[in-house]
C-alpha atoms as a PDB file:
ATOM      1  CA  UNK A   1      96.693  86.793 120.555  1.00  0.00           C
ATOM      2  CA  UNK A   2      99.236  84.991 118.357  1.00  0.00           C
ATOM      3  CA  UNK A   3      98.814  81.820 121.179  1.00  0.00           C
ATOM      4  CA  UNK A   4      95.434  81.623 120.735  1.00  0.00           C
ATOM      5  CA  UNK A   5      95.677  81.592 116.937  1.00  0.00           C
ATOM      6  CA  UNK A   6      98.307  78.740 117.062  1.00  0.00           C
ATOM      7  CA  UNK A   7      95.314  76.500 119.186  1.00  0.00           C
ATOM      8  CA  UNK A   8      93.181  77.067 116.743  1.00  0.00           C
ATOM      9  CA  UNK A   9      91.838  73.907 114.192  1.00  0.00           C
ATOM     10  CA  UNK A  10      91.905  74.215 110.758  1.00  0.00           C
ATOM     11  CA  UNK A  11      88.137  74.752 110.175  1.00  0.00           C
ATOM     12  CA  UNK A  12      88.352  77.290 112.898  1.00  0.00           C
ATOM     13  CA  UNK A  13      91.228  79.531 111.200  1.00  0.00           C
ATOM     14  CA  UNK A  14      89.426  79.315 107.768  1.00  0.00           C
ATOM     15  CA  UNK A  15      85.814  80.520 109.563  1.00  0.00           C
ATOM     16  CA  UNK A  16      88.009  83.175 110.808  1.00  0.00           C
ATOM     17  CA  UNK A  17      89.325  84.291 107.450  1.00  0.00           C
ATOM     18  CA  UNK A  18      85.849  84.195 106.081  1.00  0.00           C
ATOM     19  CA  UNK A  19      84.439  86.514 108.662  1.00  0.00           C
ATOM     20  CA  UNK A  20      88.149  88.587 108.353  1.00  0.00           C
ATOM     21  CA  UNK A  21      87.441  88.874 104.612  1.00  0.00           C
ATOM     22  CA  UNK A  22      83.240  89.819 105.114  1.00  0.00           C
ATOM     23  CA  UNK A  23      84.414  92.470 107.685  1.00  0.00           C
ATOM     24  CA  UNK A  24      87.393  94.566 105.630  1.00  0.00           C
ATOM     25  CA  UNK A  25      84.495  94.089 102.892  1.00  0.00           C
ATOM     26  CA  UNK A  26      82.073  95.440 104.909  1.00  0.00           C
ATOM     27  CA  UNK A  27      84.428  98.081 105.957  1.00  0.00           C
ATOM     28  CA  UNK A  28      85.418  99.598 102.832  1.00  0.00           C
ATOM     29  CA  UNK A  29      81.964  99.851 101.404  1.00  0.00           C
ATOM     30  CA  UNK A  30      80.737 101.850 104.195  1.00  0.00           C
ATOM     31  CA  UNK A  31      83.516 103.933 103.592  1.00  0.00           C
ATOM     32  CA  UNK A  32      82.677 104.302  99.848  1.00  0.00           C
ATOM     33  CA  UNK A  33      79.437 104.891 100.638  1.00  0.00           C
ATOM     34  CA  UNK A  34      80.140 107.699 103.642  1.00  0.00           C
ATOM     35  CA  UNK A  35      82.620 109.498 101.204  1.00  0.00           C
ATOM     36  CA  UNK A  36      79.720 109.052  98.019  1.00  0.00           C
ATOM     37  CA  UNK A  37      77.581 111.004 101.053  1.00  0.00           C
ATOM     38  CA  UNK A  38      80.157 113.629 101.649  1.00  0.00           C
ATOM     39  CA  UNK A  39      80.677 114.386  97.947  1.00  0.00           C
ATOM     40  CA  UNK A  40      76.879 114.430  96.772  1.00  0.00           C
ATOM     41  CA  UNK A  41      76.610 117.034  99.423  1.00  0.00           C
ATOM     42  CA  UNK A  42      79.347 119.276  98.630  1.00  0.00           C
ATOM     43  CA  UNK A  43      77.708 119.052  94.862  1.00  0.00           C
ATOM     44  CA  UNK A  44      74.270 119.847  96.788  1.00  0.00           C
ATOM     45  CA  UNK A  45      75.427 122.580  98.520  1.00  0.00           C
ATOM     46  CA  UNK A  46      76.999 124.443  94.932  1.00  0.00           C
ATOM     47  CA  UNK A  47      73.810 123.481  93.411  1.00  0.00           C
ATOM     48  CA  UNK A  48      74.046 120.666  91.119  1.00  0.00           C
ATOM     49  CA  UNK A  49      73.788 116.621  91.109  1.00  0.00           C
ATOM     50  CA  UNK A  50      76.663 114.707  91.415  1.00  0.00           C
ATOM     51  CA  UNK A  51      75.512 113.039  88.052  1.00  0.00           C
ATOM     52  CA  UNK A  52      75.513 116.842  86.805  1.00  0.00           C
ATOM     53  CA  UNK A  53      78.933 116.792  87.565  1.00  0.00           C
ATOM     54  CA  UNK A  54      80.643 113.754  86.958  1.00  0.00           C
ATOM     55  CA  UNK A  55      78.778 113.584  83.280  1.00  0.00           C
ATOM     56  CA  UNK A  56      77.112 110.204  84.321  1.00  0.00           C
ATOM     57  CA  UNK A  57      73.846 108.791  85.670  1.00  0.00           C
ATOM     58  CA  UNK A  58      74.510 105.584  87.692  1.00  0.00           C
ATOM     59  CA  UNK A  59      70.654 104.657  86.964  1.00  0.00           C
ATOM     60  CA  UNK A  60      70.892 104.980  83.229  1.00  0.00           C
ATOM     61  CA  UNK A  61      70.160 101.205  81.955  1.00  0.00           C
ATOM     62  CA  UNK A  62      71.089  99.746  78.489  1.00  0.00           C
ATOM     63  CA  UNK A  63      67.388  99.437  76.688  1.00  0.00           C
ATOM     64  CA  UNK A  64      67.000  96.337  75.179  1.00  0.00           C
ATOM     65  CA  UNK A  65      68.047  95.399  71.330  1.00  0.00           C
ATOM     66  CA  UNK A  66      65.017  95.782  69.034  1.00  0.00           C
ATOM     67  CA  UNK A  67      64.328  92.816  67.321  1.00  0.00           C
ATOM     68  CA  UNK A  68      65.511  92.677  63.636  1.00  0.00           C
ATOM     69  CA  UNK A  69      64.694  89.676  62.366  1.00  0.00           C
ATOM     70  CA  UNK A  70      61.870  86.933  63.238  1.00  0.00           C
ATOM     71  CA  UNK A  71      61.574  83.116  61.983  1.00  0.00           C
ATOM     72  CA  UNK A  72      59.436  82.479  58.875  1.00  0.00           C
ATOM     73  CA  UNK A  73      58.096  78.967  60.502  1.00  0.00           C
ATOM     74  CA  UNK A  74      57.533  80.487  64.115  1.00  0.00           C
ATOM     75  CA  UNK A  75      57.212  84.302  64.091  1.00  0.00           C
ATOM     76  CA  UNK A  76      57.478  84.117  68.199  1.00  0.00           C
ATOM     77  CA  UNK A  77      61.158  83.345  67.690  1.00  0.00           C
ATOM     78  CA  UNK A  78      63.374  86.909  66.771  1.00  0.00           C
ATOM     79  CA  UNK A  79      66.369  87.894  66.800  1.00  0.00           C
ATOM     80  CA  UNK A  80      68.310  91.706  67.209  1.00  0.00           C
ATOM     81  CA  UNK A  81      71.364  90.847  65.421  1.00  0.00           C
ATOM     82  CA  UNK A  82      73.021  91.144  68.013  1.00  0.00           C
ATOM     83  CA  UNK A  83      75.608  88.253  69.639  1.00  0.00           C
ATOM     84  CA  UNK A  84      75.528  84.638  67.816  1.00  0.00           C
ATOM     85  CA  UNK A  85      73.413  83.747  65.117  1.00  0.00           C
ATOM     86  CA  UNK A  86      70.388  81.829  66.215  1.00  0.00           C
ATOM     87  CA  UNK A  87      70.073  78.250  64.777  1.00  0.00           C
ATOM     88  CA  UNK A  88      66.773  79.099  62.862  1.00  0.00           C
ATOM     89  CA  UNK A  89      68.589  82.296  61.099  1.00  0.00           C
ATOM     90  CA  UNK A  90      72.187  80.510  60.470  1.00  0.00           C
ATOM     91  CA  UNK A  91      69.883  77.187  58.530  1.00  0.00           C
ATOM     92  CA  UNK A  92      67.757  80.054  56.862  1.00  0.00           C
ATOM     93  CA  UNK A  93      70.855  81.873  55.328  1.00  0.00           C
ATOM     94  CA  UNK A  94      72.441  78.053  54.663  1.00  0.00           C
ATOM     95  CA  UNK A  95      68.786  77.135  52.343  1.00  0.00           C
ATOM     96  CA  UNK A  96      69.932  79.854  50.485  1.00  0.00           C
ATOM     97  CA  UNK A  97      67.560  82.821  52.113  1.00  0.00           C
ATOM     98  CA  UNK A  98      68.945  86.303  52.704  1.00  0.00           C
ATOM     99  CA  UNK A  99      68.814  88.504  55.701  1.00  0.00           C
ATOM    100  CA  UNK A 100      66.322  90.686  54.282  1.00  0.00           C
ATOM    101  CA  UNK A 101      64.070  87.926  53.748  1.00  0.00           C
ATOM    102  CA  UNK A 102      63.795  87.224  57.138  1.00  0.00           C
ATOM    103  CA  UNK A 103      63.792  91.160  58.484  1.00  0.00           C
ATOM    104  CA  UNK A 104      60.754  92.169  60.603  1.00  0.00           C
END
């Protein structure tokens, strides 16, 4: 095998990493998955979840931010207060307006 990997071109090694890399990929997440099986079963058979368990829920989603504050000149435009400061809401506080002016 080593002689027929010393013939090989350069495009043809690298497609053969690629598909190398997809496969071990490939192969450990059907393993993850397989042992996820084995464990959720185990939990099944004692009579609980596996989210029961472990304290979690892997479908719990983040609900959006509320919105906190909206723009005086176009009330379609709001903001949480979360992350950076919108343009509208850093020029409103720079004219001299205060947060709670421009709360929802």
């Amino acid at each position: 095998m080593i002689a027929d990997i010393n013939s090989l071109s350069l495009k043809e090694l690298k497609d053969l990493q690629s598909q190398i890399a997809k496969a071990i990929t490939s192969f450990e997440d059907r393993k993850r998955k397989q042992a996820l099986a084995e464990i959720e079963e185990i939990a099944r058979s004692k009579g609980f979840s596996l989210a029961e368990l472990t304290g979690s829920s892997a479908t719990r989603k983040r609900a959006p931010a509320v919105a906190k504050y909206a723009n005086p000149a176009d009330t379609s435009e709001t903001w949480s207060g979360r992350g950076r400061k919108p343009r509208w809401f850093a020029s409103a506080l720079a004219g001299g307006k205060r947060p709670e002016d421009l709360a929802i």
